[in-house]
C-alpha atoms as a PDB file:
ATOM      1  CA  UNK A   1     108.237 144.798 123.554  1.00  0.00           C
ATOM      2  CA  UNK A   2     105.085 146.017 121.542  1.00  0.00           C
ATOM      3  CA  UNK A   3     102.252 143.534 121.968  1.00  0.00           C
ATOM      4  CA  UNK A   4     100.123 142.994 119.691  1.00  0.00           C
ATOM      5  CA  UNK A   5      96.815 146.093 119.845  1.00  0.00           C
ATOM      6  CA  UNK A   6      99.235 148.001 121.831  1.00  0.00           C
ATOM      7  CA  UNK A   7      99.591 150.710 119.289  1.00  0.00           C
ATOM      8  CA  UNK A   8      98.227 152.193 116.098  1.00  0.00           C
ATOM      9  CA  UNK A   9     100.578 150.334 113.768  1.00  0.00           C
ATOM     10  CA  UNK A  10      99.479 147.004 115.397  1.00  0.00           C
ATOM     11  CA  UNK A  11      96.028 147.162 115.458  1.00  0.00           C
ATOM     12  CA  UNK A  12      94.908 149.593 118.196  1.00  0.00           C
ATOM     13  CA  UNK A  13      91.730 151.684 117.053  1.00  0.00           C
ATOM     14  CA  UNK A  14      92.324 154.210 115.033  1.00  0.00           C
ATOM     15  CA  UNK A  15      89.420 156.651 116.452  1.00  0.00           C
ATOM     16  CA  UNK A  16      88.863 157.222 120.101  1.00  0.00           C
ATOM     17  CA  UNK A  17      86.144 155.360 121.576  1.00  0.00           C
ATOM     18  CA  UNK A  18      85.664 158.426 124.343  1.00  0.00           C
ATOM     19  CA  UNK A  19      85.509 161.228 121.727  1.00  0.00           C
ATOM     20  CA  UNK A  20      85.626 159.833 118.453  1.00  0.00           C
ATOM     21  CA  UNK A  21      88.078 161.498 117.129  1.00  0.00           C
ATOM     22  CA  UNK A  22      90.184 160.335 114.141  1.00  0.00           C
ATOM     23  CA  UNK A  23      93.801 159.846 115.394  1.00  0.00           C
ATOM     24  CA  UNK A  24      97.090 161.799 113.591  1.00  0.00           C
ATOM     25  CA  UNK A  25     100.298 160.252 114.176  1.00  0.00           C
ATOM     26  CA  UNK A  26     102.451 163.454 115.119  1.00  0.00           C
ATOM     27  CA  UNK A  27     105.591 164.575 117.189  1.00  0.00           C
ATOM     28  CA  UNK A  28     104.673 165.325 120.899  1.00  0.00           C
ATOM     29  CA  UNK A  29     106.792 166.151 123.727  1.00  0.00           C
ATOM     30  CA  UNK A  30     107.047 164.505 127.230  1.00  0.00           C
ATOM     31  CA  UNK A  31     109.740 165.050 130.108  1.00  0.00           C
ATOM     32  CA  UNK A  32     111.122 161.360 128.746  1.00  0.00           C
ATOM     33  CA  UNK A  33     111.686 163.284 125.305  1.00  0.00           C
ATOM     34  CA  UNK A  34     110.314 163.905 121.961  1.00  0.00           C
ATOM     35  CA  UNK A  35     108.112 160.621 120.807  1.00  0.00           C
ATOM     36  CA  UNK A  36     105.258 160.342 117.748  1.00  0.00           C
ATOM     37  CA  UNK A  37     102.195 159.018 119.117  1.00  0.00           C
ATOM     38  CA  UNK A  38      98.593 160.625 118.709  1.00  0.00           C
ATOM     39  CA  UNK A  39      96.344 162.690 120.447  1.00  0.00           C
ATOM     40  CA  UNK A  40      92.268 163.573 121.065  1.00  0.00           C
ATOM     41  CA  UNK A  41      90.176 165.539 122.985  1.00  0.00           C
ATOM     42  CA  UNK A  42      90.767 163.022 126.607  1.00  0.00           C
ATOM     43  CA  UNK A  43      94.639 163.804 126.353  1.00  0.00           C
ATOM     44  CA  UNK A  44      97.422 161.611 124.944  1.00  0.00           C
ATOM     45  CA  UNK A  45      96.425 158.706 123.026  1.00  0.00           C
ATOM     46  CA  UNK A  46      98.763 156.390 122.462  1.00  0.00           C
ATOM     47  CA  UNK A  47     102.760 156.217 121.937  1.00  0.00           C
ATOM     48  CA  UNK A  48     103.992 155.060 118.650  1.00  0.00           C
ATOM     49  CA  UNK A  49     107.636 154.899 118.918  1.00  0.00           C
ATOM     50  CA  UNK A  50     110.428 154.907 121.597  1.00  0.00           C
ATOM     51  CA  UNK A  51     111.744 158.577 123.265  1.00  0.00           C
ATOM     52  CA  UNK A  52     113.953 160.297 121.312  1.00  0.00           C
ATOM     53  CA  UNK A  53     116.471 163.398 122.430  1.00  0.00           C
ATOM     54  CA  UNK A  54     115.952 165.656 119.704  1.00  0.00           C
ATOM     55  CA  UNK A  55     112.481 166.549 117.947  1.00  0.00           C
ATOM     56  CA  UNK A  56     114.135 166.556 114.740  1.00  0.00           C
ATOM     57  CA  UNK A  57     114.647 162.582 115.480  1.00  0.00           C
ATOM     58  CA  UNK A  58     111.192 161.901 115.855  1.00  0.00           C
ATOM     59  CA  UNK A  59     110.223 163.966 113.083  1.00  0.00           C
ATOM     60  CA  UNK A  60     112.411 161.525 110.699  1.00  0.00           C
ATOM     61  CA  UNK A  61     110.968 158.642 112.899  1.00  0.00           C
ATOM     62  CA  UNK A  62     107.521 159.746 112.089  1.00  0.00           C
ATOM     63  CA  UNK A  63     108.157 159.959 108.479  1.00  0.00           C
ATOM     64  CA  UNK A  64     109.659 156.667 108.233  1.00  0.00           C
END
């Protein structure tokens, strides 16, 4: 379960506090699978969505 100010789409900052950079939702890649989530200069951000098998999966979860 997502609480809420866990993530981007509930309320999590939307720049980095570290490095200020503005976060993209995009399509990474982790040994748990293909998720959308963003990135900045520290590393991974946050995670946006579940895992998903297939990049083409979270690609169509991303545009959704």
């Amino acid at each position: 379960m997502v609480m809420p100010g866990e993530t981007i789409l509930r309320g999590f900052p939307t720049i980095c506090p570290d490095c200020k950079v503005k976060l993209i939702m995009n399509v990474y890649y982790s040994p748990a699978g293909y998720y959308v989530g963003t990135y900045c200069n520290c590393g991974p951000y946050s995670r946006e969505s579940s895992y998903y098998p297939t990049e083409g999966l979270a690609r169509a979860a991303l545009q959704n």
